[in-house]
N, C-alpha and C. Protein backbone atom coordinates (compact mmCIF):
# COMPACT_ATOMS: atom_id res chain seq x y z
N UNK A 1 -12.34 54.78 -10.68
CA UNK A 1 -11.43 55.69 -11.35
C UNK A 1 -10.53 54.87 -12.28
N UNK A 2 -10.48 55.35 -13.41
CA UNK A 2 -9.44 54.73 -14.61
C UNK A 2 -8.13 55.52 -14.40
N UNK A 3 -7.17 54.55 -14.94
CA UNK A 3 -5.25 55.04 -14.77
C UNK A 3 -5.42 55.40 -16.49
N UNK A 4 -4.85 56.37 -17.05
CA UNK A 4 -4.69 56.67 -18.45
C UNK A 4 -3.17 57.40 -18.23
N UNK A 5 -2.69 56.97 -19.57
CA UNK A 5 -1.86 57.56 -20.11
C UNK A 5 -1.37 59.15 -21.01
N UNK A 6 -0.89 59.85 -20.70
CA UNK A 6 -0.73 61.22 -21.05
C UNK A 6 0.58 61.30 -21.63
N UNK A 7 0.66 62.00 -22.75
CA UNK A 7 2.00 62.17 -23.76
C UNK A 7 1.97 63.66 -24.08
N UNK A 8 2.39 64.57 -23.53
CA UNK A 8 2.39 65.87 -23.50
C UNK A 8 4.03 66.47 -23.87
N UNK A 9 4.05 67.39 -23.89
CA UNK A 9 5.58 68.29 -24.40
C UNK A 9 5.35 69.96 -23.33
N UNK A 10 6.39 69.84 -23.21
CA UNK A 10 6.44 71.34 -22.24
C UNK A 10 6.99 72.23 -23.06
N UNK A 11 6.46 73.46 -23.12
CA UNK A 11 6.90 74.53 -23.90
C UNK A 11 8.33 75.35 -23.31
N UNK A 12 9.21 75.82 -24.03
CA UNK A 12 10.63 76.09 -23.40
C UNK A 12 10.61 77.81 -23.46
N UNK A 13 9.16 78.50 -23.62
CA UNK A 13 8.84 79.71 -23.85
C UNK A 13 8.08 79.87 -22.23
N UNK A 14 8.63 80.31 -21.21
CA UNK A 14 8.24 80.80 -19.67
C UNK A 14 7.01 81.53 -19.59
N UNK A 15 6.41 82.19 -21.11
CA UNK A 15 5.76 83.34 -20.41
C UNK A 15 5.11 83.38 -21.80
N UNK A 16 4.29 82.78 -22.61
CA UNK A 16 4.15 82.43 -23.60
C UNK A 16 2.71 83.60 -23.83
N UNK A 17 2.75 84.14 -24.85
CA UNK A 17 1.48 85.12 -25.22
C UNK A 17 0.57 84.63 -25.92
N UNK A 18 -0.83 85.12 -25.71
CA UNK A 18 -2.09 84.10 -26.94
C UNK A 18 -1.12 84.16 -28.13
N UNK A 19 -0.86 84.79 -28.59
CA UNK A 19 -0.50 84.83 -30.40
C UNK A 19 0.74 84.22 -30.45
N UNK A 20 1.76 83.34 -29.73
CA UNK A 20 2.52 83.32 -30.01
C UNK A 20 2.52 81.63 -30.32
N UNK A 21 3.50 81.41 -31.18
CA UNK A 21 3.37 79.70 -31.59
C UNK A 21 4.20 78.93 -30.67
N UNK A 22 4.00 77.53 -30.06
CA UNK A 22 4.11 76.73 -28.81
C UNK A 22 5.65 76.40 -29.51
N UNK A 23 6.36 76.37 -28.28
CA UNK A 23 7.77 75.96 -28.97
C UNK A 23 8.64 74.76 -27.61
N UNK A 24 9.13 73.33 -28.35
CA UNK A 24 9.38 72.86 -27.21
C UNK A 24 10.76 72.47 -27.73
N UNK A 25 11.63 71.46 -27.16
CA UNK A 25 12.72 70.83 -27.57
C UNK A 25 12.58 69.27 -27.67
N UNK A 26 12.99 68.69 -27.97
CA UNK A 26 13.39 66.83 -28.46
C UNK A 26 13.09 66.18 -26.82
N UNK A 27 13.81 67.05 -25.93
CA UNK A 27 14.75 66.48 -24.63
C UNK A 27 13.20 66.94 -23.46
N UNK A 28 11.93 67.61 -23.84
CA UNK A 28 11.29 67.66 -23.00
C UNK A 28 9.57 67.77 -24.01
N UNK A 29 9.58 66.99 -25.18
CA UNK A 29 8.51 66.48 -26.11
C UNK A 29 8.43 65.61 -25.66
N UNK A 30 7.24 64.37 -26.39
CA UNK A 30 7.00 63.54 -25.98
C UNK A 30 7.21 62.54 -24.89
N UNK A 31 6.90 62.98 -23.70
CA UNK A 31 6.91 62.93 -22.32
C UNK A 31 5.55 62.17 -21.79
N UNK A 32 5.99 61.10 -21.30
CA UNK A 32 4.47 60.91 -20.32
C UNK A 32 3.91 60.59 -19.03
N UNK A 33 3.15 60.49 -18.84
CA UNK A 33 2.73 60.31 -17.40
C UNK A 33 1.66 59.78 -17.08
N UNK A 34 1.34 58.63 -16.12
CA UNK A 34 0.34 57.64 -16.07
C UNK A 34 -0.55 58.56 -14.28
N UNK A 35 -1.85 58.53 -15.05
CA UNK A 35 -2.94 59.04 -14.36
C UNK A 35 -4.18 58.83 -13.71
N UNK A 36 -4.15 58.81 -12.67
CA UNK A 36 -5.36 58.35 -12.23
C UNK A 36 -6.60 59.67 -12.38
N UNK A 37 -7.64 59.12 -13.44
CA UNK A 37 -9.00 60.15 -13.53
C UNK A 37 -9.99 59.60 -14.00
N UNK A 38 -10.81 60.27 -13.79
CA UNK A 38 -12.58 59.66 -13.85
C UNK A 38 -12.67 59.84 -15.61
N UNK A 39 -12.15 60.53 -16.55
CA UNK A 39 -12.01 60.40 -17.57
C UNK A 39 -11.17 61.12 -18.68
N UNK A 40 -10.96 61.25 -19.60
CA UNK A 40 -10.05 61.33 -20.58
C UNK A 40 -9.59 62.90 -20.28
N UNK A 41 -10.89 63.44 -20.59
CA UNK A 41 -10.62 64.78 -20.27
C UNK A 41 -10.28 65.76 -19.00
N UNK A 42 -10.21 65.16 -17.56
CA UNK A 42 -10.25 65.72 -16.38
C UNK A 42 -8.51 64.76 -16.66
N UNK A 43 -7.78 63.93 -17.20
CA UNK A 43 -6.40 63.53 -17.10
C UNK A 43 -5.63 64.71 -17.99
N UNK A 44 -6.18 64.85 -19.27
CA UNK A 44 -5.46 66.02 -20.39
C UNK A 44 -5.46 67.38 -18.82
N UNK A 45 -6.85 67.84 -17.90
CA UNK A 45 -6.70 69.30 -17.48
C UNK A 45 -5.65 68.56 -16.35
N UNK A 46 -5.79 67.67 -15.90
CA UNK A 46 -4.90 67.10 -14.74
C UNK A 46 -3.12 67.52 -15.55
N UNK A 47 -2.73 66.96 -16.27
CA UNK A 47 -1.34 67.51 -16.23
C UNK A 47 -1.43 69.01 -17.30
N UNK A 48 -2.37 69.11 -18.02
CA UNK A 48 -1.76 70.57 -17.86
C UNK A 48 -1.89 71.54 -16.89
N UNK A 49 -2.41 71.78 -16.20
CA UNK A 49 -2.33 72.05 -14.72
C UNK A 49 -0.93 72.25 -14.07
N UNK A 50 -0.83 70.74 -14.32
CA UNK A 50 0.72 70.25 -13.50
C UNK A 50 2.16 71.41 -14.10
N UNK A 51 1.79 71.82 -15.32
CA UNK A 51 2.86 71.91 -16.07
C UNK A 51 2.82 73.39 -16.06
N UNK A 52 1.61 74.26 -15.90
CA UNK A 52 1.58 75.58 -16.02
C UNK A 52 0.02 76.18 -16.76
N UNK A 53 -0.24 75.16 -17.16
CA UNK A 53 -1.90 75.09 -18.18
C UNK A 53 -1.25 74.96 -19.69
N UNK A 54 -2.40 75.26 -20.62
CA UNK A 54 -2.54 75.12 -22.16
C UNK A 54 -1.28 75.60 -22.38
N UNK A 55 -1.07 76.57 -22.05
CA UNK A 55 -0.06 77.49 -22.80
C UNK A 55 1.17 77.08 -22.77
N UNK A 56 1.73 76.47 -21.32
CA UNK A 56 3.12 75.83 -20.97
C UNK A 56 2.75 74.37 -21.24
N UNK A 57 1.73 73.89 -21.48
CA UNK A 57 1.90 72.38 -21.60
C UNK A 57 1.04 71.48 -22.72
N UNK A 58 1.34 71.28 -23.87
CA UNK A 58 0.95 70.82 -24.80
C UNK A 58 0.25 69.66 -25.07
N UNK A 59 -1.10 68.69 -24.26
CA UNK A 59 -1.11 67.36 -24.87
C UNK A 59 -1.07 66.63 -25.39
N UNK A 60 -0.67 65.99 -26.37
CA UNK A 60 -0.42 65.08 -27.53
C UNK A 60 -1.50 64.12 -27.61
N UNK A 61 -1.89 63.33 -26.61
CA UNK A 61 -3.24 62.17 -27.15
C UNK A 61 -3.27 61.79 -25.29
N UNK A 62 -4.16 61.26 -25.17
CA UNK A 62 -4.78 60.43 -23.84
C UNK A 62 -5.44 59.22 -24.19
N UNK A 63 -4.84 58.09 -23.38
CA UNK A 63 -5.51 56.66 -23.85
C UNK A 63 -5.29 55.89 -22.44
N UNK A 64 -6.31 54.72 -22.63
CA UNK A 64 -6.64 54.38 -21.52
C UNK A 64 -4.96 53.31 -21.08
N UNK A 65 -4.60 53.13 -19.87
CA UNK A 65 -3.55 52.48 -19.28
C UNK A 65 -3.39 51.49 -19.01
């Protein structure tokens, strides 16, 4: 298992609708968190998950740690 890095932003909208545009603040953007996963893409569903999914949690990039 690889440790990667995650840089995600949390959306400050609780209850966010398909059509609506992702909205976060300075104080909870670019945020990260070091991950243990078998690859790039099972770390991006790993914290959005954490955060609420796609909708509450935005990824920014995933790279190895």
């Amino acid at each position: 298992m690889q440790t990667f890095r995650v840089t995600y932003a949390i959306s400050t909208n609780p209850n966010p609708g398909p059509n609506e545009a992702f909205e976060s603040r300075t104080d909870i953007s670019h945020l990260e968190l070091v991950i243990p996963a078998i690859g790039a893409g099972q770390a991006k569903t790993i914290v959005e998950n954490l955060f609420g999914g796609p909708r509450r949690c935005y990824v920014k990039c995933v790279y190895p740690a």
